[in-house]
C-alpha atoms as a PDB file:
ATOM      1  CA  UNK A   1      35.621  97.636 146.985  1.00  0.00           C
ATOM      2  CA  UNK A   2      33.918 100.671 145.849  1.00  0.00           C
ATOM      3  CA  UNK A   3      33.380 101.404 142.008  1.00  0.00           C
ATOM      4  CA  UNK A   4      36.099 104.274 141.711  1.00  0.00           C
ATOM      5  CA  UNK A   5      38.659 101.880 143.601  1.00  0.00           C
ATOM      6  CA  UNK A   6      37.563  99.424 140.524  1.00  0.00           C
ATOM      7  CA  UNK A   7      37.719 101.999 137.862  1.00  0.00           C
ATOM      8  CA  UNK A   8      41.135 102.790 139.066  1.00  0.00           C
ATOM      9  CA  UNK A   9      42.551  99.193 139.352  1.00  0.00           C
ATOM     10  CA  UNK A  10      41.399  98.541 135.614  1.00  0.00           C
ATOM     11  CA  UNK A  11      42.699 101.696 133.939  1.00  0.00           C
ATOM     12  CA  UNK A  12      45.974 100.559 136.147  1.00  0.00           C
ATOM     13  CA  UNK A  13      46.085  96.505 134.829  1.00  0.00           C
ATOM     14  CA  UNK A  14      44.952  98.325 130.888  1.00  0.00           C
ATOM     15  CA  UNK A  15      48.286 101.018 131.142  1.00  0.00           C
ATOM     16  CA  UNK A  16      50.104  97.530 132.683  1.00  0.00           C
ATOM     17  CA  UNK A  17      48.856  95.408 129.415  1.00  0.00           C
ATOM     18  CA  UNK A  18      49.673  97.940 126.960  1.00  0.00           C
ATOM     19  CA  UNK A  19      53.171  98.767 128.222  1.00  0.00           C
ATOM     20  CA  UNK A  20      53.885  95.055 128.181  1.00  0.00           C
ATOM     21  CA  UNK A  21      52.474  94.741 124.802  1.00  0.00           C
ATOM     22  CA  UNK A  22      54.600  97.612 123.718  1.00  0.00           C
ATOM     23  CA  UNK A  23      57.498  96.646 125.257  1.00  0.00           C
ATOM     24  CA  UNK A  24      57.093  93.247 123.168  1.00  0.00           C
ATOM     25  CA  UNK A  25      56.932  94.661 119.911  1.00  0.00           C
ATOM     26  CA  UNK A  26      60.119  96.949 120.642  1.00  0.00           C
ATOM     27  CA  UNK A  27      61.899  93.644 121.935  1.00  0.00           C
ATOM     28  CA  UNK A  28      60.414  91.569 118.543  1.00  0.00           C
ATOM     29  CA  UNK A  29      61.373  94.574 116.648  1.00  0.00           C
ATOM     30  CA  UNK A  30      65.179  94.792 118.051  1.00  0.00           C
ATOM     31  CA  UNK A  31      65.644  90.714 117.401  1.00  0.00           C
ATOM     32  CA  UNK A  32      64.966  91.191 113.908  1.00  0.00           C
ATOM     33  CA  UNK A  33      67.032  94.276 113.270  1.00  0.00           C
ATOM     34  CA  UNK A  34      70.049  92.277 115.186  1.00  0.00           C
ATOM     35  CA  UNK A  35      69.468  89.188 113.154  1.00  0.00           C
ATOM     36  CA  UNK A  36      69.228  91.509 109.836  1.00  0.00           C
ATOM     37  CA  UNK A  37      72.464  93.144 111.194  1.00  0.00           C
ATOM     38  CA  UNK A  38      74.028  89.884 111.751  1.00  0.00           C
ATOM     39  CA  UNK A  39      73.251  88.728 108.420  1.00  0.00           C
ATOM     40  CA  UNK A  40      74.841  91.272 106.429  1.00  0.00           C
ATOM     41  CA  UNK A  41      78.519  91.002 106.680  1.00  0.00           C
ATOM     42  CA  UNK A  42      77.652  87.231 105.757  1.00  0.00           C
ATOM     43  CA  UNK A  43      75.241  88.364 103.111  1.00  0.00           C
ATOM     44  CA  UNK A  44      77.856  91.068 101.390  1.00  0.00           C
ATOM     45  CA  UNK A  45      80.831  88.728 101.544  1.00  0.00           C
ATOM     46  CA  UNK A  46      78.800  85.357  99.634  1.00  0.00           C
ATOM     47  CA  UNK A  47      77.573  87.934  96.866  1.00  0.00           C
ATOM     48  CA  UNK A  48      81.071  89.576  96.780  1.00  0.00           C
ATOM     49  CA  UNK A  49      82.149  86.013  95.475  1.00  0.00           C
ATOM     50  CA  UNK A  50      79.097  85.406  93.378  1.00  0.00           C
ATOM     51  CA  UNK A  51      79.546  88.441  91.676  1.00  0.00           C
ATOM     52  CA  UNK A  52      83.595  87.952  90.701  1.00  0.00           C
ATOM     53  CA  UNK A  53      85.048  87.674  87.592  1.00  0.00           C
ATOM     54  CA  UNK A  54      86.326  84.421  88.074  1.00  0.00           C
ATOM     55  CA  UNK A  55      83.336  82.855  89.638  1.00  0.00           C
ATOM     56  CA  UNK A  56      80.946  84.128  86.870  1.00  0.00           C
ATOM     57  CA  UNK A  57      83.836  83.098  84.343  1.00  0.00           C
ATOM     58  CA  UNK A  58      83.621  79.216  86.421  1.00  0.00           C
ATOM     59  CA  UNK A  59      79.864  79.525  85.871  1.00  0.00           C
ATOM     60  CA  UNK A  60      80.087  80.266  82.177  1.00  0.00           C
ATOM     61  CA  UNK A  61      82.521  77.769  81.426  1.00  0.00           C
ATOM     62  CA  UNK A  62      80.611  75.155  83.384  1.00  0.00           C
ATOM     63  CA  UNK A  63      77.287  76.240  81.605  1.00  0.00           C
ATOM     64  CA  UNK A  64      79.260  75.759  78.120  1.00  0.00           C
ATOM     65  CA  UNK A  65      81.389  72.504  78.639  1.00  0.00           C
ATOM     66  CA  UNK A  66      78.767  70.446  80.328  1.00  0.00           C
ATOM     67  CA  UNK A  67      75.813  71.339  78.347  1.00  0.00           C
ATOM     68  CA  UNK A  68      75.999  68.499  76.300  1.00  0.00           C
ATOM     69  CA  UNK A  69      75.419  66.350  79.321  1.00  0.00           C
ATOM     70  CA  UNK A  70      78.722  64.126  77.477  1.00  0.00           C
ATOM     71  CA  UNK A  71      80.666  61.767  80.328  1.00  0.00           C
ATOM     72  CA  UNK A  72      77.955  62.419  83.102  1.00  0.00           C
ATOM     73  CA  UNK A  73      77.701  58.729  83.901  1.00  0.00           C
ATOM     74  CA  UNK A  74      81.303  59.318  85.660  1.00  0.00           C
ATOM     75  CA  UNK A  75      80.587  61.797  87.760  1.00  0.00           C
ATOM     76  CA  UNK A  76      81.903  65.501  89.004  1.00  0.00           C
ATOM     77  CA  UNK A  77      84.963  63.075  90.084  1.00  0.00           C
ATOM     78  CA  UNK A  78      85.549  61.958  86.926  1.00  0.00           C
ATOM     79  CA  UNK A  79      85.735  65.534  84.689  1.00  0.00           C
ATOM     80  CA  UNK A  80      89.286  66.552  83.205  1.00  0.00           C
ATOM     81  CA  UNK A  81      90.389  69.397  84.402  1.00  0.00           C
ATOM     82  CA  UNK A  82      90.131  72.792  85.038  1.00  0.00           C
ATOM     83  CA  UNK A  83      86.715  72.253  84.275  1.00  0.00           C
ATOM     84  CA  UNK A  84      86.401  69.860  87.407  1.00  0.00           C
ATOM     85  CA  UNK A  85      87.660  73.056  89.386  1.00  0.00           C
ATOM     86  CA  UNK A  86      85.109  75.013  88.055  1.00  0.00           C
ATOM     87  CA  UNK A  87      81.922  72.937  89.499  1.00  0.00           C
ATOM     88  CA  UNK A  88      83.857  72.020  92.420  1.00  0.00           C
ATOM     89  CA  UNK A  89      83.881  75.968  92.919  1.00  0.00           C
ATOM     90  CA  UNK A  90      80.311  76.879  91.673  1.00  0.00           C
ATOM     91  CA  UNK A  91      78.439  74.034  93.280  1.00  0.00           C
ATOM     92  CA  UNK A  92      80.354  74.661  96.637  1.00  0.00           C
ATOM     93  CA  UNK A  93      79.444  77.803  96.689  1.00  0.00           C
ATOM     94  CA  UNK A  94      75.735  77.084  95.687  1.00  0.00           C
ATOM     95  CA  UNK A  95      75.926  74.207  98.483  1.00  0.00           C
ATOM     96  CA  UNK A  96      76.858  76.806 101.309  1.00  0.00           C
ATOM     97  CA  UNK A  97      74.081  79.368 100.308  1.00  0.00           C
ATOM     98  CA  UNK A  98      71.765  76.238 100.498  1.00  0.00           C
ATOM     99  CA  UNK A  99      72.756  75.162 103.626  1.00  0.00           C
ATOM    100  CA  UNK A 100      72.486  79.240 104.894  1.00  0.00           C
ATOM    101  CA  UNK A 101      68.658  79.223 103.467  1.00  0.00           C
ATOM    102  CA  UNK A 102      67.577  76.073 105.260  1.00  0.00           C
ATOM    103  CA  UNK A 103      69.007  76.910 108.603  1.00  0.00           C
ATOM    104  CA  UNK A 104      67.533  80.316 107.832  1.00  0.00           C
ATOM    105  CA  UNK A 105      70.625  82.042 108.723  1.00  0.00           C
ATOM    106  CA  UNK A 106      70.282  83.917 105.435  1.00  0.00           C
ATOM    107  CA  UNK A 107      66.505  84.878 103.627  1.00  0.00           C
ATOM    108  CA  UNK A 108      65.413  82.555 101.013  1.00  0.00           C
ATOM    109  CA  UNK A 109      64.021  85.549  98.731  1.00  0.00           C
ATOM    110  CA  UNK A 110      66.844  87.710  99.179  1.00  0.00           C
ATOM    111  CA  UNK A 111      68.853  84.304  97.620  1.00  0.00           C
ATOM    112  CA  UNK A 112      66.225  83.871  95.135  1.00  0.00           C
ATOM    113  CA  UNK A 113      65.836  87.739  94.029  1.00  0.00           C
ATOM    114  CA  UNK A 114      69.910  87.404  93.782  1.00  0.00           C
ATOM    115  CA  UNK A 115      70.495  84.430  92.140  1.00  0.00           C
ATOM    116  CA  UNK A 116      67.483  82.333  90.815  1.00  0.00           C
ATOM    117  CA  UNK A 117      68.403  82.179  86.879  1.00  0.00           C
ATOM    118  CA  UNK A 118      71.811  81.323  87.935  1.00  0.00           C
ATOM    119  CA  UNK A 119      70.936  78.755  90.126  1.00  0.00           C
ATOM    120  CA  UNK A 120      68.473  77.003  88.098  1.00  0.00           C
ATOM    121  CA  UNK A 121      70.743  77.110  84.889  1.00  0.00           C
ATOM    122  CA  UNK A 122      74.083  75.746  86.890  1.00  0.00           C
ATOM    123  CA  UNK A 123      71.590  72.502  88.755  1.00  0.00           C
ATOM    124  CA  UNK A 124      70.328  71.834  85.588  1.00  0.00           C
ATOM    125  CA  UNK A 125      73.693  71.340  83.913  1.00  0.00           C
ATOM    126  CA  UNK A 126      75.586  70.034  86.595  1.00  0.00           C
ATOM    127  CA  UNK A 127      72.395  67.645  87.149  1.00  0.00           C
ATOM    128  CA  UNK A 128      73.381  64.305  86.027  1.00  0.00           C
ATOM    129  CA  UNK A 129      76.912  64.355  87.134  1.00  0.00           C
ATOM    130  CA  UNK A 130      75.742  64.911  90.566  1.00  0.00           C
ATOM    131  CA  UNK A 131      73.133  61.803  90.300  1.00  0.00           C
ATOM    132  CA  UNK A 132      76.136  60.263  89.104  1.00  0.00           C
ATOM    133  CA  UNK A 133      78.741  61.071  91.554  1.00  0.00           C
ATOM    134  CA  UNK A 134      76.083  60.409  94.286  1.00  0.00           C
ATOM    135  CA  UNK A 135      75.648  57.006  92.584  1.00  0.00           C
ATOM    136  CA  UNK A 136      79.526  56.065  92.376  1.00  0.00           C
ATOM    137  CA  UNK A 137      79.481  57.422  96.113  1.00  0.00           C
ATOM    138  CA  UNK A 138      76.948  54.615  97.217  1.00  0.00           C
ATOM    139  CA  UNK A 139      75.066  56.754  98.950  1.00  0.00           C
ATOM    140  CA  UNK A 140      72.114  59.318  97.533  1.00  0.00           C
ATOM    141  CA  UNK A 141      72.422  61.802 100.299  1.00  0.00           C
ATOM    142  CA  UNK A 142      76.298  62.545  99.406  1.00  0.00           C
ATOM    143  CA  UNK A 143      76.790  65.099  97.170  1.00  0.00           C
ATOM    144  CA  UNK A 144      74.635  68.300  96.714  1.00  0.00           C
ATOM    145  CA  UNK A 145      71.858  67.580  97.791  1.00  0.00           C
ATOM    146  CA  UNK A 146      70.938  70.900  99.645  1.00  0.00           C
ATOM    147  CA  UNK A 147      71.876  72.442  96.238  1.00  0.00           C
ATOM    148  CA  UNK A 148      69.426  70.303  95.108  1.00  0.00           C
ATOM    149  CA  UNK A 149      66.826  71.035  97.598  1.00  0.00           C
ATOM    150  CA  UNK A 150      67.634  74.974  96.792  1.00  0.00           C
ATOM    151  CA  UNK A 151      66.809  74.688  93.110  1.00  0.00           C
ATOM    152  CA  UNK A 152      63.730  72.950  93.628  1.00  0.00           C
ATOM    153  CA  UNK A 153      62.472  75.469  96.288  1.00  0.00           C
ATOM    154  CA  UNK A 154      63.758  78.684  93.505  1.00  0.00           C
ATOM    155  CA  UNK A 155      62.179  76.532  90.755  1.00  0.00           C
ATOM    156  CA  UNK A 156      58.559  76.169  92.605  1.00  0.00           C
ATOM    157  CA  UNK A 157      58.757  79.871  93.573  1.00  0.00           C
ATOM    158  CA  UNK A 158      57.396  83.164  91.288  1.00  0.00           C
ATOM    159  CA  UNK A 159      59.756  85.785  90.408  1.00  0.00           C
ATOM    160  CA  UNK A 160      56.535  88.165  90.620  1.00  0.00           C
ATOM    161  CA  UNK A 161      55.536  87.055  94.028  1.00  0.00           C
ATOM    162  CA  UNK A 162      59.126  87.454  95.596  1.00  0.00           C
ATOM    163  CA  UNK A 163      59.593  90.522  94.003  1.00  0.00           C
ATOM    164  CA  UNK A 164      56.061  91.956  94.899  1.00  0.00           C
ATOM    165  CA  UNK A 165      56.380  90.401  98.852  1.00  0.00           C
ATOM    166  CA  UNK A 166      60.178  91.990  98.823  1.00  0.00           C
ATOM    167  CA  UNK A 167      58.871  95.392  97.556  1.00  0.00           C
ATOM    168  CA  UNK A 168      56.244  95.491  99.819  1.00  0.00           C
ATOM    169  CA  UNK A 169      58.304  94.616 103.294  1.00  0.00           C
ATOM    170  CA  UNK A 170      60.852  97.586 101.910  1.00  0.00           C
ATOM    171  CA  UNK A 171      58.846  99.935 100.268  1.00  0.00           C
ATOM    172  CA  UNK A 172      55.212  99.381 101.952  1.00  0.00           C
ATOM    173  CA  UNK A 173      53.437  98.913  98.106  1.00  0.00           C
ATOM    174  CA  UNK A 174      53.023  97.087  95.226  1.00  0.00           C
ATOM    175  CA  UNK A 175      54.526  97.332  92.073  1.00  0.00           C
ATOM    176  CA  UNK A 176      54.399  95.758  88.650  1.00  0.00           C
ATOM    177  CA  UNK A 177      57.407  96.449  86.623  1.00  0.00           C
ATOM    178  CA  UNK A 178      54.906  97.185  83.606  1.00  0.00           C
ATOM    179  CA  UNK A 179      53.890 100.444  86.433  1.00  0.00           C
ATOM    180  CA  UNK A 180      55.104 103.596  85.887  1.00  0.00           C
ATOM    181  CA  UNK A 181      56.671 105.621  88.744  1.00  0.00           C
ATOM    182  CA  UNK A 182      55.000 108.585  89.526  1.00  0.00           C
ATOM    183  CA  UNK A 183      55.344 111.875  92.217  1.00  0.00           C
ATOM    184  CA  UNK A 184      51.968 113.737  93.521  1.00  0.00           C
ATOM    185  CA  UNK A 185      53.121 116.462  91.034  1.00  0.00           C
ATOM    186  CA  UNK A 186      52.732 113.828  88.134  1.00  0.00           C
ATOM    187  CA  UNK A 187      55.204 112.060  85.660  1.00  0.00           C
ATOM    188  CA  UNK A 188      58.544 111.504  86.719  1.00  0.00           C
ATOM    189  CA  UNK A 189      60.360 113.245  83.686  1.00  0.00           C
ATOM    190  CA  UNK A 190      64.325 113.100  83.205  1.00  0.00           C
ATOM    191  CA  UNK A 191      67.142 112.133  81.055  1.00  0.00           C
ATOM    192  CA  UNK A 192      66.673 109.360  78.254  1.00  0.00           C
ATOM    193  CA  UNK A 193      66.424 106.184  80.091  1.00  0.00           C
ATOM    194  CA  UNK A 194      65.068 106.980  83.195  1.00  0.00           C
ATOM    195  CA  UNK A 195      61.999 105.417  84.384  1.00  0.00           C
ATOM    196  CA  UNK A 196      58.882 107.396  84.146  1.00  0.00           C
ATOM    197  CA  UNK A 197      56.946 108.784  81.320  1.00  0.00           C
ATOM    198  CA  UNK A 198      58.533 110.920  78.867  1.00  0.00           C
ATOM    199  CA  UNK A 199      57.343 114.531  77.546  1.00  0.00           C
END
């Protein structure tokens, strides 16, 4: 085999390797797009509950009645109601989203940018009537516990790093909130209460 025969057997297998490489990305590139279209109907309905009047109002009430921690050694069971409603509402809703992060059908920092003070605020009043219930159940893997397991995870995480990581895969940059926005023709001037420097 001559050397130009060589030459032009490598340049061939190099154009083969980089098409296949290419082709790769594209094909990685079009998975994640479908999953991140498949995710969204599923996405916009959860947050279109999350986000209703009478879920927040469920939330609030739970949040104010159970506070005091008062009758936890009966359980979620054993609440009068409505407020019984209410957690069985909020927490089944909070279950679901857990059980959507850790089969990673739906991203855990899009649930945490969404919904971490909520989450951590409802686990931590509903708390002891869960260990409760689970306790009057018999069994400490029956009630909650991926609600559980989602708290903890939103509890060990950083608001700054999730927001910095999220800004970055959207934007391409960093950003502390303390930052000011800013154009290559300077400060971003406008009406009162926009973000940017004022005149």
């Amino acid at each position: 085999m001559d050397s130009e025969t060589l030459l032009v057997n490598v340049v061939t297998l190099l154009l083969s390797m980089t098409a296949i490489g290419v082709t790769l990305l594209l094909t990685l590139r079009q998975i994640r797009l479908m999953n991140n279209s498949n995710q969204l109907p599923l996405v916009l309905d959860l947050f279109r509950e999350w986000r209703s009047a009478e879920f927040v109002h469920s939330e609030e009430r739970l949040w104010a009645d159970l506070i005091s921690g008062e009758g936890a050694d009966q359980g979620i069971s054993g609440l009068e109601q409505p407020i019984r409603d209410d957690v069985y509402h909020v927490c089944a809703f909070y279950q679901m989203l857990a059980y959507l992060v850790a089969f990673r059908v739906v991203d855990e920092d899009l649930v945490f940018l969404a919904t971490h003070y909520r989450i951590l605020r409802t686990w931590e009043t509903v708390r002891p009537y869960a260990l409760a219930e689970r306790h009057i159940r018999g069994d400490p893997y029956a009630y909650l516990n991926f609600f559980e397991d989602l708290a903890a995870l939103t509890r060990a995480k950083s608001s700054q790093d999730v927001y910095n990581t999220a800004r970055k895969r959207a934007y391409g940059r960093d950003r502390t909130p303390a930052q000011s926005f800013r154009t290559s023709r300077g400060p971003v001037t406008g009406h009162a209460g926009s973000v940017g420097e004022q005149p």
